[in-house]
Protein backbone atom coordinates (compact mmCIF):
# COMPACT_ATOMS: atom_id res chain seq x y z
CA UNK A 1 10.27 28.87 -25.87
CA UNK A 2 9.60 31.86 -23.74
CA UNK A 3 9.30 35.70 -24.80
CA UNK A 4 11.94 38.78 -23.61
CA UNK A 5 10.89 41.95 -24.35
CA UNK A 6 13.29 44.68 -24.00
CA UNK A 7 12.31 48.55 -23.92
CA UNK A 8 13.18 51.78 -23.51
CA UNK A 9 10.94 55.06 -23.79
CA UNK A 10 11.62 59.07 -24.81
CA UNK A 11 9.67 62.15 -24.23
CA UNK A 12 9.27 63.74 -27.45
CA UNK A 13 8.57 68.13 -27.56
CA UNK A 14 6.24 66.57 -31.05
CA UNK A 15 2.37 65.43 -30.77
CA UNK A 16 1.28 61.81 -31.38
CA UNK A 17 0.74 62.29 -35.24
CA UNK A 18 3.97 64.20 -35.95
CA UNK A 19 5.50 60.88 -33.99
CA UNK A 20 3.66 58.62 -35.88
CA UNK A 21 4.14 59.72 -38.97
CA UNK A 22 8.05 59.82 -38.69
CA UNK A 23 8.32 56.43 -37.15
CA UNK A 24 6.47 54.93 -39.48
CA UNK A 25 7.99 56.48 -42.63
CA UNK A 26 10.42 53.81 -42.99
CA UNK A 27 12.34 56.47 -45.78
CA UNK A 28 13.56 58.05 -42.72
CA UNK A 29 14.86 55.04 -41.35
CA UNK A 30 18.52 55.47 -42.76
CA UNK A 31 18.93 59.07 -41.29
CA UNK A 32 17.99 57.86 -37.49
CA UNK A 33 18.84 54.27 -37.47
CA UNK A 34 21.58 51.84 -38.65
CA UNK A 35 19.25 50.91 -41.91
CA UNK A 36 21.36 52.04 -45.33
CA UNK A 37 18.49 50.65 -47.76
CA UNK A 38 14.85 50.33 -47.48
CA UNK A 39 12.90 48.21 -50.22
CA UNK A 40 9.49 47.54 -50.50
CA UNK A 41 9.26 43.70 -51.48
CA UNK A 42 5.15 44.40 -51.29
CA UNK A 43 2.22 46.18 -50.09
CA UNK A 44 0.60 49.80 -49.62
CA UNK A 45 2.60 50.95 -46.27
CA UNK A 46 -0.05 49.31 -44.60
CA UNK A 47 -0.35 45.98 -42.02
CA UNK A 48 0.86 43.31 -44.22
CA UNK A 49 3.88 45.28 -46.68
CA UNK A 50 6.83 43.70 -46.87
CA UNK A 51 10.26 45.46 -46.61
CA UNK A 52 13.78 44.67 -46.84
CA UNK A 53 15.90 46.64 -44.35
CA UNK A 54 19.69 45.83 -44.99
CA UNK A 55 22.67 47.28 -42.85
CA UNK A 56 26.38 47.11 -42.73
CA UNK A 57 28.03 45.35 -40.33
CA UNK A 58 31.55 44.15 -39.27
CA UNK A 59 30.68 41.28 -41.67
CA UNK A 60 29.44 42.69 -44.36
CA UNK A 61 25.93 43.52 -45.77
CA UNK A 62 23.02 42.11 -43.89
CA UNK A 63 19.32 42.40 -44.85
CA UNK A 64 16.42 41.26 -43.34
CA UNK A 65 12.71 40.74 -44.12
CA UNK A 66 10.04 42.41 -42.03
CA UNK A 67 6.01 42.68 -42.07
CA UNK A 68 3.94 45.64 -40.84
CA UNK A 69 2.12 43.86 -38.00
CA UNK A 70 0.53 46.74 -36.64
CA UNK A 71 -0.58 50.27 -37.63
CA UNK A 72 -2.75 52.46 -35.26
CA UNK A 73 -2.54 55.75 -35.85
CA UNK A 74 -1.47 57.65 -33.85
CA UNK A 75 -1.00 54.90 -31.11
CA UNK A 76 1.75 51.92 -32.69
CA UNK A 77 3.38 50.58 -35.44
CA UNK A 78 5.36 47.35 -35.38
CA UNK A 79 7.10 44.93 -37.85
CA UNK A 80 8.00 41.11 -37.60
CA UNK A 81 11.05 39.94 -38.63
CA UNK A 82 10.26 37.16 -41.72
CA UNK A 83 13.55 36.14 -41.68
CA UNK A 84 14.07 33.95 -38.61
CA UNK A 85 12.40 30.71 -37.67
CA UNK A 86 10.64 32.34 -34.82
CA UNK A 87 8.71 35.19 -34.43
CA UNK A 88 10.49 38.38 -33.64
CA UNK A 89 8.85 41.90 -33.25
CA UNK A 90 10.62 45.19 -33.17
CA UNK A 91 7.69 48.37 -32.88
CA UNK A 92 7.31 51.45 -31.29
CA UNK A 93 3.83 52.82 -28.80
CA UNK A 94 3.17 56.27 -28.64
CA UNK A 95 1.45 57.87 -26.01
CA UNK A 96 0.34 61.50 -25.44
CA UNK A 97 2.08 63.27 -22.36
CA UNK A 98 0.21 67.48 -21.89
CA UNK A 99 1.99 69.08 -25.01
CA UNK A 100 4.86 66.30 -25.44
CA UNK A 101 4.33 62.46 -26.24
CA UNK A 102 6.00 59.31 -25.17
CA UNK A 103 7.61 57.45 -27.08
CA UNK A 104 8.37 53.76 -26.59
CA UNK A 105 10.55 51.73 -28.56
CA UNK A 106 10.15 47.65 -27.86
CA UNK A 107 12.08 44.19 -29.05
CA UNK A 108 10.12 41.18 -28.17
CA UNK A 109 11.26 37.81 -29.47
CA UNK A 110 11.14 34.23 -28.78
CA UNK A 111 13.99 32.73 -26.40
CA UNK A 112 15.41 29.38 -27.29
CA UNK A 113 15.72 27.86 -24.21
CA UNK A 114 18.72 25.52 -25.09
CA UNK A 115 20.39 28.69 -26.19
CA UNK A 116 19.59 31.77 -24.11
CA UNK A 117 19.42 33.47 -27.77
CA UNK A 118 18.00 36.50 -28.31
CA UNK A 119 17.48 37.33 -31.93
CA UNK A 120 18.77 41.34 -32.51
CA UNK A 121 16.13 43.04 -34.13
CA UNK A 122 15.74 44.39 -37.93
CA UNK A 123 16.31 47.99 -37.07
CA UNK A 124 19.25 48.10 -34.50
CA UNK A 125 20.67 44.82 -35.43
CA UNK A 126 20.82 44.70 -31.23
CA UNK A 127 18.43 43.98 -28.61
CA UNK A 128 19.57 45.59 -25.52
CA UNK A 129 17.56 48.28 -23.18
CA UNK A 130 20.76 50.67 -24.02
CA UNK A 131 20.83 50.05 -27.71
CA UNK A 132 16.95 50.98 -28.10
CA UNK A 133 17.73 53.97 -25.51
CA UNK A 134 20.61 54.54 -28.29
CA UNK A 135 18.00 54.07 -30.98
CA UNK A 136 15.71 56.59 -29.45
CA UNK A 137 18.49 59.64 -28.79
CA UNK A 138 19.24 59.33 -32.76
CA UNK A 139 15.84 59.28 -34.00
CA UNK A 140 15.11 62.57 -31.20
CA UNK A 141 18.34 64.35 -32.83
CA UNK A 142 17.14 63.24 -36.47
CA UNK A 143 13.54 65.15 -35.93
């Protein structure tokens, strides 16, 4: 297996900490993002809760597992995605930019080389540089 990562980046008029704290209030998730429901399976907020983040798709309901791997405030915060058989990381790295910061949104999974597949990720349910740029123009309109 190899890794992809796929990225895209926004300049936010917010500092580092207002960033932070939005991104990584995962209540907000449903007003900026294609997450309906949030549940906390376990945990304090902190590296190591679980949530479950379900959307609706063309299917149906999907939901899917996903650990805090990282919290730095006011630098990162990232999940894995506990539901696949590989390891699959959706997070976002903030950087400060004079009086705006940076924002950058990343998907980085495993690539099954029989395959090609790319797993979509827990919060846009896709893993393309436009869907995260997508991602990004929703969550600037949401704040």
């Amino acid at each position: 297996m190899s890794k992809r990562v796929v990225s895209a980046s926004i300049v936010l008029d917010k500092s580092p900490n207002q960033v932070f704290h939005f991104v990584t209030d995962v209540e907000y998730y449903p007003f900026w993002s294609d997450i309906r429901l949030v549940e906390k399976v376990s945990g304090t907020g902190e590296v190591g809760t679980i949530y479950r983040l379900s959307t609706k798709t063309f299917f149906g309901k999907e939901s899917a597992l996903v650990e805090v791997s990282a919290k730095e405030a006011p630098l990162c915060f990232a999940f894995q995605d506990k539901t696949k058989s590989f390891v699959s990381e959706f997070g976002y790295r903030i950087e400060a930019l004079n009086n705006q910061t940076k924002l950058t949104v990343y998907h980085e999974a495993q690539v099954r080389f029989f395959s090609g597949f790319l797993s979509s990720n827990p919060i846009t349910g896709v893993n393309t540089e436009l869907s995260l740029q997508q991602l990004l123009t929703k969550l600037k309109a949401a704040f």
